[in-house]
Structures are given as structure tokens and as C-alpha cells.
PDB file of N, CA and C in Angstrom:
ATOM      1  N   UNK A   1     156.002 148.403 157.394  1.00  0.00           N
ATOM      2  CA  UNK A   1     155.536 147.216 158.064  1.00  0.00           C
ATOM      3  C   UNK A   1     156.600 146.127 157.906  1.00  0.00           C
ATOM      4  N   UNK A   2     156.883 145.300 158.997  1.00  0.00           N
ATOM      5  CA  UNK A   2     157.656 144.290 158.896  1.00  0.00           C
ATOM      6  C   UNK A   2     156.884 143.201 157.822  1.00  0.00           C
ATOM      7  N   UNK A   3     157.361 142.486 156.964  1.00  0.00           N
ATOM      8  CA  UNK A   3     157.057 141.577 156.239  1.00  0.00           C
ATOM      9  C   UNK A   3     157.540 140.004 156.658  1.00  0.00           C
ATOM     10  N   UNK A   4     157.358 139.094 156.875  1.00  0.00           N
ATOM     11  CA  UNK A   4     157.960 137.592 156.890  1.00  0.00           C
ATOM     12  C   UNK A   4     157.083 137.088 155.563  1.00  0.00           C
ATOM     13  N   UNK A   5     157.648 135.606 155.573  1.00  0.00           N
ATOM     14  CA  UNK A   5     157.014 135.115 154.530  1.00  0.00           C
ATOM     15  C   UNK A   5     157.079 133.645 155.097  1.00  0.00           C
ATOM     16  N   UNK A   6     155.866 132.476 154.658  1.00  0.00           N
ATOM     17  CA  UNK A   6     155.564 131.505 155.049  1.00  0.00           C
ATOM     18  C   UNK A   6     156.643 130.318 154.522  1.00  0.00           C
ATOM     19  N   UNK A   7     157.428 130.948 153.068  1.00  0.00           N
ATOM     20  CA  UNK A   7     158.505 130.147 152.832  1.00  0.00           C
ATOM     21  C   UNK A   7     159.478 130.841 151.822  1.00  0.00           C
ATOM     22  N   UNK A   8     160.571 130.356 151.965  1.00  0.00           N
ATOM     23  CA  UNK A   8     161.771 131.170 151.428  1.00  0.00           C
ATOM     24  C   UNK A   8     161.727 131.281 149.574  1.00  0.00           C
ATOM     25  N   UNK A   9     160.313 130.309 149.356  1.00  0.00           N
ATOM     26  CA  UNK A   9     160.520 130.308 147.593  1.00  0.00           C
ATOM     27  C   UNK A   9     159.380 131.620 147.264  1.00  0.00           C
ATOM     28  N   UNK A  10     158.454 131.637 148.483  1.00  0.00           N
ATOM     29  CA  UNK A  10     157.174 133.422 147.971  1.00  0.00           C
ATOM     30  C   UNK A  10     157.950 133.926 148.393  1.00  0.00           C
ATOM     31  N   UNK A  11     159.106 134.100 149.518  1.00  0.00           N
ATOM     32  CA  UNK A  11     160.071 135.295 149.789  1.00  0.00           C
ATOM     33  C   UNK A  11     160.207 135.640 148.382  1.00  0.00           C
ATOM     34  N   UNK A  12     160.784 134.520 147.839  1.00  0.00           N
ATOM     35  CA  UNK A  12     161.810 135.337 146.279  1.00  0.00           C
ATOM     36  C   UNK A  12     160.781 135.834 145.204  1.00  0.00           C
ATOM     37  N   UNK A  13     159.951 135.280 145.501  1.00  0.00           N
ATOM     38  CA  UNK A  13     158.959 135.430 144.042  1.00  0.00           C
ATOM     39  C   UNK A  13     157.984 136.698 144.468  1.00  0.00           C
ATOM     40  N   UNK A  14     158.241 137.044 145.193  1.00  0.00           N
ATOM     41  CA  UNK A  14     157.657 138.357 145.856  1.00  0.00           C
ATOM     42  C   UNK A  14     158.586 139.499 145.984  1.00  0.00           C
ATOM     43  N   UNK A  15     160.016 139.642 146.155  1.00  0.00           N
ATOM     44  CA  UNK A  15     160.623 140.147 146.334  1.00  0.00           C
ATOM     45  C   UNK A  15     161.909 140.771 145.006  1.00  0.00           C
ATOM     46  N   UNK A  16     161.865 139.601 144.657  1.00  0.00           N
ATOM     47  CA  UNK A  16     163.461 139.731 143.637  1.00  0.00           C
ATOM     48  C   UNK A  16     162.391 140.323 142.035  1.00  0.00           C
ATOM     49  N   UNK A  17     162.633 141.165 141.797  1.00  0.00           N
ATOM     50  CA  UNK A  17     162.505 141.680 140.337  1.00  0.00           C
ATOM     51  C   UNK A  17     162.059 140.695 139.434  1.00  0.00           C
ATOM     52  N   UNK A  18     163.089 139.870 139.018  1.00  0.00           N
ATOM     53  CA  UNK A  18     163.192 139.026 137.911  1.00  0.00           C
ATOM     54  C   UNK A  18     162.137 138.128 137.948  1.00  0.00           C
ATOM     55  N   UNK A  19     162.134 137.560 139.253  1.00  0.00           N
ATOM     56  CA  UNK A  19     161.308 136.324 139.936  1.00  0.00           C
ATOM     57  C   UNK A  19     159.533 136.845 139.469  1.00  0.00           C
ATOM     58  N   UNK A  20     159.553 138.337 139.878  1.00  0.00           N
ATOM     59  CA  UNK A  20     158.276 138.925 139.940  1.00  0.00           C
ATOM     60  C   UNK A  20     157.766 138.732 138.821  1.00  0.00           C
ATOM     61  N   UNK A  21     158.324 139.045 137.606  1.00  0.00           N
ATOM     62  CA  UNK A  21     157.830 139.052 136.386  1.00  0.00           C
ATOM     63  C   UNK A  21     157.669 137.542 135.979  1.00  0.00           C
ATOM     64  N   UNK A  22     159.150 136.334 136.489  1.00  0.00           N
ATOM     65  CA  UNK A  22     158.622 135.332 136.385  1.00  0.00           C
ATOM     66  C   UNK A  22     157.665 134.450 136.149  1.00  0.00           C
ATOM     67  N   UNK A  23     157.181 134.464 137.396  1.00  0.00           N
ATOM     68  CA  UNK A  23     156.126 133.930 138.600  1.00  0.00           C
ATOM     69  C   UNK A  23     154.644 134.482 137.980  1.00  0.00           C
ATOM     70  N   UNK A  24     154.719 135.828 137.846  1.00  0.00           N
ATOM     71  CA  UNK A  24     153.102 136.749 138.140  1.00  0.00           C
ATOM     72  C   UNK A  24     152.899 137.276 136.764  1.00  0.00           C
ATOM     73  N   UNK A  25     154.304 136.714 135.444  1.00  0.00           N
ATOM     74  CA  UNK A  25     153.730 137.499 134.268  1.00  0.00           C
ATOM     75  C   UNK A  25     153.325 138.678 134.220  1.00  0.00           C
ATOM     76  N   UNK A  26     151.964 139.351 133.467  1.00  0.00           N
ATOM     77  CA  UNK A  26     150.858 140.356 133.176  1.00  0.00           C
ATOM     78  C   UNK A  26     150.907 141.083 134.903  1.00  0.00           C
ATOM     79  N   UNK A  27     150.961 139.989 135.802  1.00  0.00           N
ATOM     80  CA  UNK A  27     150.352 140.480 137.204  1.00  0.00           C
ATOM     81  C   UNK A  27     151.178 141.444 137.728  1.00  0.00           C
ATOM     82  N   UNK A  28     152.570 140.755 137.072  1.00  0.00           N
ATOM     83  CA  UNK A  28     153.573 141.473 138.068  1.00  0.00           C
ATOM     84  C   UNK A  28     153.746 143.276 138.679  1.00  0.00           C
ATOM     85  N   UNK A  29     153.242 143.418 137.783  1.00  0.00           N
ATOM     86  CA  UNK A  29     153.144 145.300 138.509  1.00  0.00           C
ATOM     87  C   UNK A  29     152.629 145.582 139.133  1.00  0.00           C
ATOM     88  N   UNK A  30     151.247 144.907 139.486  1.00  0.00           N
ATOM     89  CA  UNK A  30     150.382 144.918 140.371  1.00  0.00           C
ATOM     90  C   UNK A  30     151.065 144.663 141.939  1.00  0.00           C
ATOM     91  N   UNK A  31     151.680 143.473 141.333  1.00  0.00           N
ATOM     92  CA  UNK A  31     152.361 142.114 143.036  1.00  0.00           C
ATOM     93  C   UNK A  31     153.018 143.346 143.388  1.00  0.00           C
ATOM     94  N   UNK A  32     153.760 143.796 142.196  1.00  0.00           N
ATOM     95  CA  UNK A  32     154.882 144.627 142.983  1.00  0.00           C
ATOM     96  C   UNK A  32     154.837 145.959 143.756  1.00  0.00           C
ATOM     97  N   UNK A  33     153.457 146.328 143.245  1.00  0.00           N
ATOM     98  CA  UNK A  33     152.564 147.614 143.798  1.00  0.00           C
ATOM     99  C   UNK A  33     152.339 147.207 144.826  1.00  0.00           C
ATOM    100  N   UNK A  34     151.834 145.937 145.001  1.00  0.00           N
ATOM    101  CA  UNK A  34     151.101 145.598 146.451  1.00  0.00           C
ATOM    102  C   UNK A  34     151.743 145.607 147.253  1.00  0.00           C
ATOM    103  N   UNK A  35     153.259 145.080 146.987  1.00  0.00           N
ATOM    104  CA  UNK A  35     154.517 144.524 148.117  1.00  0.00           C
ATOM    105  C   UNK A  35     154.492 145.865 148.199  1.00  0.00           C
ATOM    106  N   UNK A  36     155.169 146.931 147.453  1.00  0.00           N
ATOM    107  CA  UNK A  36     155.384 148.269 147.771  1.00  0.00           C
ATOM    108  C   UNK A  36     155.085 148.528 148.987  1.00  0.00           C
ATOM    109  N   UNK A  37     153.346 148.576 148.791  1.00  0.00           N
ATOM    110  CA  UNK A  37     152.338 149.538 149.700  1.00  0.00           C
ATOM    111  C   UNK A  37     152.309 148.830 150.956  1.00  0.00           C
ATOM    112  N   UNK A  38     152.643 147.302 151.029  1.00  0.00           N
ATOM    113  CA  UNK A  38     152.333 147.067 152.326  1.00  0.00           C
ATOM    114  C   UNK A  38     154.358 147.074 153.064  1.00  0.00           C
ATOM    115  N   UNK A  39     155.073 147.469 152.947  1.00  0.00           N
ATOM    116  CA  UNK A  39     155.940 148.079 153.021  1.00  0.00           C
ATOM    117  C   UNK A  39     156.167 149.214 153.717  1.00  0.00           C
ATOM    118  N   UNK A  40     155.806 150.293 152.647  1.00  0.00           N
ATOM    119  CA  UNK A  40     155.489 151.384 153.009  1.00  0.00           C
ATOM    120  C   UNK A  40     154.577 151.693 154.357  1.00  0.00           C
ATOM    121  N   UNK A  41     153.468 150.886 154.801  1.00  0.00           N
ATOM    122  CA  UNK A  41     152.784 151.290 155.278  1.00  0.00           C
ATOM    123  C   UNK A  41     152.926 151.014 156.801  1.00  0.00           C
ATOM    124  N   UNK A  42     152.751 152.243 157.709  1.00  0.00           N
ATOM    125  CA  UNK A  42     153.144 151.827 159.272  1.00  0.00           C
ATOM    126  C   UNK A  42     152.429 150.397 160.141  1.00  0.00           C
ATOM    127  N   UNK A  43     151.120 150.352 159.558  1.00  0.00           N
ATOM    128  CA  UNK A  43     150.026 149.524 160.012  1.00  0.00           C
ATOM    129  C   UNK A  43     148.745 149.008 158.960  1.00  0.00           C
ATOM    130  N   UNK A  44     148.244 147.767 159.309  1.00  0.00           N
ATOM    131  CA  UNK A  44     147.071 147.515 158.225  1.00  0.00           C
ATOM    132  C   UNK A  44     146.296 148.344 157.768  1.00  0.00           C
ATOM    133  N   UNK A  45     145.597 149.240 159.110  1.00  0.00           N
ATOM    134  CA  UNK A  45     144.687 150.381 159.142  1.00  0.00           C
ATOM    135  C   UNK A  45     145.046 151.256 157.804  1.00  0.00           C
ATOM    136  N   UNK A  46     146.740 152.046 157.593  1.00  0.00           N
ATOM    137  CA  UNK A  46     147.509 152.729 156.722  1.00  0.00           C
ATOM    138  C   UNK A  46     146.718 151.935 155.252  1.00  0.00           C
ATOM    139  N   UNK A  47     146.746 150.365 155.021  1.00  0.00           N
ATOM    140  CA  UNK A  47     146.388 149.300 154.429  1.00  0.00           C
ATOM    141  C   UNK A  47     144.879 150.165 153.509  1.00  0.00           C
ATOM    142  N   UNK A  48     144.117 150.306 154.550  1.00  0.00           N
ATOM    143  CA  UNK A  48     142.480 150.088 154.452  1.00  0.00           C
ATOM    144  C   UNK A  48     142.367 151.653 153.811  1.00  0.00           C
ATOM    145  N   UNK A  49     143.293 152.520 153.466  1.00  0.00           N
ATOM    146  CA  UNK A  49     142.516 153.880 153.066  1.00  0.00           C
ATOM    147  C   UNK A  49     143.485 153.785 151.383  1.00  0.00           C
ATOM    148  N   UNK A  50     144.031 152.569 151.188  1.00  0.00           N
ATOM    149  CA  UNK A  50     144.381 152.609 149.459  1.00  0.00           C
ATOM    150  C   UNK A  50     143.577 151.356 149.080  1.00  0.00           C
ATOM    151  N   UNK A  51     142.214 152.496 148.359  1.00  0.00           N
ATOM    152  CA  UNK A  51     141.502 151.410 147.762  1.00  0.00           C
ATOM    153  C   UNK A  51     141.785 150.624 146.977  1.00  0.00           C
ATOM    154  N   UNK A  52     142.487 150.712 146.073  1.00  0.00           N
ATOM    155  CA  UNK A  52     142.704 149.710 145.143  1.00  0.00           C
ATOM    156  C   UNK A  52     143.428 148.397 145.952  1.00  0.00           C
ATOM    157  N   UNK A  53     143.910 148.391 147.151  1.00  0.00           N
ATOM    158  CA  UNK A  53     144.439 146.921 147.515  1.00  0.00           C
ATOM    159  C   UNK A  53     143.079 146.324 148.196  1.00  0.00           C
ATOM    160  N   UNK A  54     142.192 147.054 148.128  1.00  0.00           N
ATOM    161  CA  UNK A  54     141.044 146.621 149.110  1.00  0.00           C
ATOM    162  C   UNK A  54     141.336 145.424 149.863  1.00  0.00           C
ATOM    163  N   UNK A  55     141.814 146.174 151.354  1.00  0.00           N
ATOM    164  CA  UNK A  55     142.480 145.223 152.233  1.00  0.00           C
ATOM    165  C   UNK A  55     141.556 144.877 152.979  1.00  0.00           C
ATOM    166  N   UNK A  56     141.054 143.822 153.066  1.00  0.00           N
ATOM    167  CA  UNK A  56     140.118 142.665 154.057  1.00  0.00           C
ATOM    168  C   UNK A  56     140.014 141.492 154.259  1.00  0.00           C
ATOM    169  N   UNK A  57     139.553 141.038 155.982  1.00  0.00           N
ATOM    170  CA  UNK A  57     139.395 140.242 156.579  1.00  0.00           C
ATOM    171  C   UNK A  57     138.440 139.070 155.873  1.00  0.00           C
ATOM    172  N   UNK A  58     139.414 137.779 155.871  1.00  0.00           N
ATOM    173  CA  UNK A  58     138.513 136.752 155.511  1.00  0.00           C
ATOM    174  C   UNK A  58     137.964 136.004 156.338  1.00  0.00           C
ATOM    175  N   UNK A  59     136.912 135.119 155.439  1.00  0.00           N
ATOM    176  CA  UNK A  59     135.858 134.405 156.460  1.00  0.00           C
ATOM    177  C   UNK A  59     135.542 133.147 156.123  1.00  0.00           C
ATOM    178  N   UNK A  60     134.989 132.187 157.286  1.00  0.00           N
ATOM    179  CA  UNK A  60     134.710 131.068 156.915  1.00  0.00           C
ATOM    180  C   UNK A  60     136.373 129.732 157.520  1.00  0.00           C
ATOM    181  N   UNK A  61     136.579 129.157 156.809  1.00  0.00           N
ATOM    182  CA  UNK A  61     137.676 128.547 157.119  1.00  0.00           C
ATOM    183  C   UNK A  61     139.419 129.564 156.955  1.00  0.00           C
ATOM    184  N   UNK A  62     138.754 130.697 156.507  1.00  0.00           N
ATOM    185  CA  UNK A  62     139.936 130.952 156.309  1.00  0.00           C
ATOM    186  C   UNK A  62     139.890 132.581 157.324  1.00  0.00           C
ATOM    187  N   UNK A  63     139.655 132.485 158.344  1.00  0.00           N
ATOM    188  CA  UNK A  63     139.037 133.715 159.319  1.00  0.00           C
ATOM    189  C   UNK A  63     140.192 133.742 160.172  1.00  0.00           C
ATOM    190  N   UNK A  64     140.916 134.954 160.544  1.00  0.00           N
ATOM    191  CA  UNK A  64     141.830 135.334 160.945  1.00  0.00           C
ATOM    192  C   UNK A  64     143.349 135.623 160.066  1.00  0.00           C
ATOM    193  N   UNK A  65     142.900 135.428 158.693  1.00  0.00           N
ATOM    194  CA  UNK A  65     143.471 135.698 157.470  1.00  0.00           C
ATOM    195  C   UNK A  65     143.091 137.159 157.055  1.00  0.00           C
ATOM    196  N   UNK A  66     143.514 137.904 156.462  1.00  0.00           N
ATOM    197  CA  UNK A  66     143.711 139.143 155.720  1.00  0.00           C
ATOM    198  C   UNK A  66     143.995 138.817 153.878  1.00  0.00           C
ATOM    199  N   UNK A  67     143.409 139.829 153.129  1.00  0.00           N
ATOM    200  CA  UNK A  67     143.767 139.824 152.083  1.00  0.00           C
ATOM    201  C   UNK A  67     143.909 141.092 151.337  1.00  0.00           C
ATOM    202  N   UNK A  68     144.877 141.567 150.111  1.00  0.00           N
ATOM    203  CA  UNK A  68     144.895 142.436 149.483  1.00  0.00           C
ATOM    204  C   UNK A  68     144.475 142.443 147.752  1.00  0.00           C
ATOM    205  N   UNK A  69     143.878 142.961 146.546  1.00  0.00           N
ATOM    206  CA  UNK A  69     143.812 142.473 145.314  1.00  0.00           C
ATOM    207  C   UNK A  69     145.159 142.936 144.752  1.00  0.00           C
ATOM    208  N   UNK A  70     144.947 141.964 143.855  1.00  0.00           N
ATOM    209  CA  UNK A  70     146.235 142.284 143.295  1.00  0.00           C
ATOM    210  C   UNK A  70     145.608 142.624 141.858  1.00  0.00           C
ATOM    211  N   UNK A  71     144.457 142.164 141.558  1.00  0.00           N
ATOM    212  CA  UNK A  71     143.818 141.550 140.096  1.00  0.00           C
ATOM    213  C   UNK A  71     142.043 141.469 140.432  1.00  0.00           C
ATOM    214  N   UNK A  72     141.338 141.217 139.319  1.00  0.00           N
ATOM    215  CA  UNK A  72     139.971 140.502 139.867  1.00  0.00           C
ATOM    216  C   UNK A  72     139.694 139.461 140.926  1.00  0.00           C
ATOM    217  N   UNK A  73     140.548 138.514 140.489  1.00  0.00           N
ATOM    218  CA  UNK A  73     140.141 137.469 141.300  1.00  0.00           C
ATOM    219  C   UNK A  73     142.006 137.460 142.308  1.00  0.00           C
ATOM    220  N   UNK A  74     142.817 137.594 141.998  1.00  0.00           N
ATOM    221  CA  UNK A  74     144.009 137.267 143.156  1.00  0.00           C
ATOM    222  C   UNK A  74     143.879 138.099 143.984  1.00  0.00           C
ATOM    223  N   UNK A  75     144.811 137.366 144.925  1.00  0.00           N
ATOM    224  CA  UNK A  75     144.910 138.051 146.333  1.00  0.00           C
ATOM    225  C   UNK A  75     146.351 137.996 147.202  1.00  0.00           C
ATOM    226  N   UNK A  76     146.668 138.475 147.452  1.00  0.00           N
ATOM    227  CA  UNK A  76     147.826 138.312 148.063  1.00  0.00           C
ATOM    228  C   UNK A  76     147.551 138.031 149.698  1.00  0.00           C
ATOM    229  N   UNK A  77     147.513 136.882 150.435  1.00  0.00           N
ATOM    230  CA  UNK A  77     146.909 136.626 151.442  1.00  0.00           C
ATOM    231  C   UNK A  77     147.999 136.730 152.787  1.00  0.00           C
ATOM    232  N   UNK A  78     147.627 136.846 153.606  1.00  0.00           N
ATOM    233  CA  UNK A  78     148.438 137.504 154.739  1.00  0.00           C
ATOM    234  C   UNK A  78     147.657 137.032 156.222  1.00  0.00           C
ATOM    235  N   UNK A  79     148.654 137.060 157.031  1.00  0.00           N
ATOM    236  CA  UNK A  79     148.075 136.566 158.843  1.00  0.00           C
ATOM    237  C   UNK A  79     148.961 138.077 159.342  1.00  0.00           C
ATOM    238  N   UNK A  80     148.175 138.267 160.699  1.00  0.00           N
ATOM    239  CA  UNK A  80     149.283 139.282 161.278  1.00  0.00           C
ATOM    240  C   UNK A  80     150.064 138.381 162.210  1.00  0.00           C
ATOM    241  N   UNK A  81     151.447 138.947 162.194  1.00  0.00           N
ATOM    242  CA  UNK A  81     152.589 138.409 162.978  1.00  0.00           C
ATOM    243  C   UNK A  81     152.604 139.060 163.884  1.00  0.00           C
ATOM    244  N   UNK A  82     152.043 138.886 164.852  1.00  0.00           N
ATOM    245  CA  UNK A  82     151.705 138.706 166.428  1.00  0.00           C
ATOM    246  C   UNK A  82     151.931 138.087 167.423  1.00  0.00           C
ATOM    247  N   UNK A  83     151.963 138.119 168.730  1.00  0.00           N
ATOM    248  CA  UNK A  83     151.746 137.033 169.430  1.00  0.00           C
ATOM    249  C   UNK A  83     151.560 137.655 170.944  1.00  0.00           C
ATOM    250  N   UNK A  84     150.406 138.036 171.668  1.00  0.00           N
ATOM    251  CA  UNK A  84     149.067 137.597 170.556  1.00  0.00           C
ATOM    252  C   UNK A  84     148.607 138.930 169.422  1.00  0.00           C
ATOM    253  N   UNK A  85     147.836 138.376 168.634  1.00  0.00           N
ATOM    254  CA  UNK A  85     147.533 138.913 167.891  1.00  0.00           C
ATOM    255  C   UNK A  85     146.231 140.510 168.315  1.00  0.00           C
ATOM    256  N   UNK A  86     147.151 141.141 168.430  1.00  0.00           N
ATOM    257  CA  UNK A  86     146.053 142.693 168.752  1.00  0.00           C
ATOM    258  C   UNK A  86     144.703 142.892 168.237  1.00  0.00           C
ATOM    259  N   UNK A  87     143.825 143.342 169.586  1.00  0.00           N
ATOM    260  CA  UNK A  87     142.362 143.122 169.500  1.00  0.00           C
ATOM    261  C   UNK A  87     141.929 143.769 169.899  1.00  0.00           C
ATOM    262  N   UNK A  88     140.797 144.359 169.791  1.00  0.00           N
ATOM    263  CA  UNK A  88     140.346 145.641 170.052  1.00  0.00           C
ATOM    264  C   UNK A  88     139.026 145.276 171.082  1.00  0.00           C
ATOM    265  N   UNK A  89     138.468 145.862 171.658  1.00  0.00           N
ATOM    266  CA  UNK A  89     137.804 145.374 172.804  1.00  0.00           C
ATOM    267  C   UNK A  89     136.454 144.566 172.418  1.00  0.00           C
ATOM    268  N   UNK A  90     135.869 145.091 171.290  1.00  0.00           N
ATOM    269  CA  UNK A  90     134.892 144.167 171.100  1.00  0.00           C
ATOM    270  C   UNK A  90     135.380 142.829 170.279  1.00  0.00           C
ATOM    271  N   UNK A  91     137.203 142.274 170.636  1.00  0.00           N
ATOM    272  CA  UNK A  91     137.342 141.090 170.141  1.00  0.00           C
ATOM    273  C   UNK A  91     137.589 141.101 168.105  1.00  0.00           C
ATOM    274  N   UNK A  92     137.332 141.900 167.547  1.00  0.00           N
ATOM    275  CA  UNK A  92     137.750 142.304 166.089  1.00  0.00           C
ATOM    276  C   UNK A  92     139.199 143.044 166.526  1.00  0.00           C
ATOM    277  N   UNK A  93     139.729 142.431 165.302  1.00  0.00           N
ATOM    278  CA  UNK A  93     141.455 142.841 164.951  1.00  0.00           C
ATOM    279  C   UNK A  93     141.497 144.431 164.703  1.00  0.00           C
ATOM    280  N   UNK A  94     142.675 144.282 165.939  1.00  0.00           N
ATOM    281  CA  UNK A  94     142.638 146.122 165.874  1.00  0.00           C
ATOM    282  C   UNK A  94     143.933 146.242 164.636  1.00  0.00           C
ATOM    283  N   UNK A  95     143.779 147.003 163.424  1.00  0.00           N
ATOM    284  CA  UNK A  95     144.227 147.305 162.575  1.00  0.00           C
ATOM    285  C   UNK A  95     145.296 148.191 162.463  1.00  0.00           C
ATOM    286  N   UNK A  96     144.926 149.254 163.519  1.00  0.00           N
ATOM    287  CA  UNK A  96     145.774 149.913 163.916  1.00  0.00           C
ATOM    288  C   UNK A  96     147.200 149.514 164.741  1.00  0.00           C
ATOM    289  N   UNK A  97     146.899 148.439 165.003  1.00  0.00           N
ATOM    290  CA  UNK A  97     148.486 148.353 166.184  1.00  0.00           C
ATOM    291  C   UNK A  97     148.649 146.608 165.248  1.00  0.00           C
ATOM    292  N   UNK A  98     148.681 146.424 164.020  1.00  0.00           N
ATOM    293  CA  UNK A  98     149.514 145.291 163.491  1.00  0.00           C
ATOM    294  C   UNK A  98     150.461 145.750 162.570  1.00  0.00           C
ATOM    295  N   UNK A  99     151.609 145.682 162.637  1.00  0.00           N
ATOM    296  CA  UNK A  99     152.729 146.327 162.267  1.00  0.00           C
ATOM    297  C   UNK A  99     153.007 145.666 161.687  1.00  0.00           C
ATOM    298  N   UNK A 100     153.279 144.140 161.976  1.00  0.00           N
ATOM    299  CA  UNK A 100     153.948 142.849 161.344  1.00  0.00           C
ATOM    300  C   UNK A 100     153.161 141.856 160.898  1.00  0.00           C
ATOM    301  N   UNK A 101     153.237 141.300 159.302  1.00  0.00           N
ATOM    302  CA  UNK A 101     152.244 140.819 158.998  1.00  0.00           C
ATOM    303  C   UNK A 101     153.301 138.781 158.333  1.00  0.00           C
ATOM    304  N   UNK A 102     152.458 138.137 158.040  1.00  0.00           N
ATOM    305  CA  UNK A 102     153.449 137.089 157.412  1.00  0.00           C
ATOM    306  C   UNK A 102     152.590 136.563 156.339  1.00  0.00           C
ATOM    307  N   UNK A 103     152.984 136.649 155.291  1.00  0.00           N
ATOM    308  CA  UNK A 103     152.369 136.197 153.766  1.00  0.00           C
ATOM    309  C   UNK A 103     152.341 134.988 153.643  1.00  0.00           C
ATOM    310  N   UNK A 104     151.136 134.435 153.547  1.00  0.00           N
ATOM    311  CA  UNK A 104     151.148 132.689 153.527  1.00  0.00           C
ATOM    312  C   UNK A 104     151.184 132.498 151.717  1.00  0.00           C
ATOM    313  N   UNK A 105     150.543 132.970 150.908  1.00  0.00           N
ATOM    314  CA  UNK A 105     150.077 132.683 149.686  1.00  0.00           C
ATOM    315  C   UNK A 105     149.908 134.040 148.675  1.00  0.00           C
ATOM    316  N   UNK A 106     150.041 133.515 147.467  1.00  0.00           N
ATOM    317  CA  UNK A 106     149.283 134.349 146.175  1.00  0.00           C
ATOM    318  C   UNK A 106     148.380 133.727 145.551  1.00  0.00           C
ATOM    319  N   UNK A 107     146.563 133.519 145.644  1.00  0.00           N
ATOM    320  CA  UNK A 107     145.769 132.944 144.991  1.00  0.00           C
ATOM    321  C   UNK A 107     144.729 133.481 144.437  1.00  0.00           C
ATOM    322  N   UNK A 108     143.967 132.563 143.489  1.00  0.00           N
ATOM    323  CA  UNK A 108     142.811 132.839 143.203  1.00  0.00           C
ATOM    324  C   UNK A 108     141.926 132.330 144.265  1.00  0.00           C
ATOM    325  N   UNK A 109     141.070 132.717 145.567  1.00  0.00           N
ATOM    326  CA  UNK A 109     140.382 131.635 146.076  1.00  0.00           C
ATOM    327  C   UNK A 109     138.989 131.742 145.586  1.00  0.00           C
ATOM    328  N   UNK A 110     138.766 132.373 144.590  1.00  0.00           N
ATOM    329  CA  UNK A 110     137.398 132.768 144.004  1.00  0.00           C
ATOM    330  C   UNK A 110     136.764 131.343 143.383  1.00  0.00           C
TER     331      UNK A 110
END
């Protein structure tokens, strides 16, 4: 999957080794599992059959957002990079055809 990032300082802290452990401490194997898998993976759908990132759609103010766990409560939060953003006929995000995603955040929003 293509990756972007919302700014060039989660580029690094997501990406560079050192930064990872930095940044995410205890977390970091996890972050770095997560970046892995969504990497690796052709499409979100690819996303939704490794449970442990339990990849899903958020709601409320934050709807048209995606998320992965990294932890109990973090998330590694994500938009698909689209334009427009692929939809499946009853109007829900077709999973299958988002290739490119762009990482806004790493939070707790719990």
C-alpha cells in the first residue's frame, strides 16, 4: 500500500528505527508491526483479515477516518488517499480498491 503522512515529523517517527523506539518506547514493536502490515498489504480489505490490527472505520466526528491497534487503547489513525474516495454501491467504503492511505495521527482517543 502506498503510505503518505499528514506531516514530515509522524513520517520520521513512524518510519526511522531510532525515532520508533524514541517516540513509542514499550509501543514501539507494535508501531512497527503495524507500519509493516499496512505496507505489506495490497488493500485495506488485505488490512481486515489480521486481527490483531483490528482495522476499523470510525464514527461520530471522526467518520471517514480508519483505524488500526497498536495497544489497548492506541491507534494508529489513517484517511484513504483518494480522490474520490472508492465506494461501493450502497455508499460504504469499498475496502477493497483503497490502495493509498495517509496517516493523520498516533492516539489514545479512548
Amino acid at each position: 500500500m502506498k503510505i503518505t503522512f499528514k506531516s514530515r515529523k509522524l513520517e520520521k517517527s513512524l518510519t526511522v528505527p531510532k525515532e520508533i523506539s524514541k517516540t513509542y518506547g514499550v509501543m514501539a514493536k507494535k508501531v512497527n508491526q503495524r507500519m509493516k502490515d499496512l505496507l505489506a498489504a495490497s488493500t485495506l480489505a488485505v488490512m481486515q483479515t489480521i486481527p490483531a490490527a483490528n482495522c476499523h472505520e470510525l464514527k461520530g466526528d471522526r467518520a471517514g477516518e480508519l483505524a488500526v491497534d497498536i495497544s489497548g487503547n492506541w491507534r494508529i489513525i489513517f484517511e484513504p488517499d483518494h480522490d474520490p474516495v472508492p465506494a461501493k454501491a450502497d455508499g460504504g467504503l469499498d475496502l477493497d480498491a483503497v490502495t493509498q492511505i495517509k496517516i493523520l495521527e498516533v492516539e489514545d482517543y479512548h
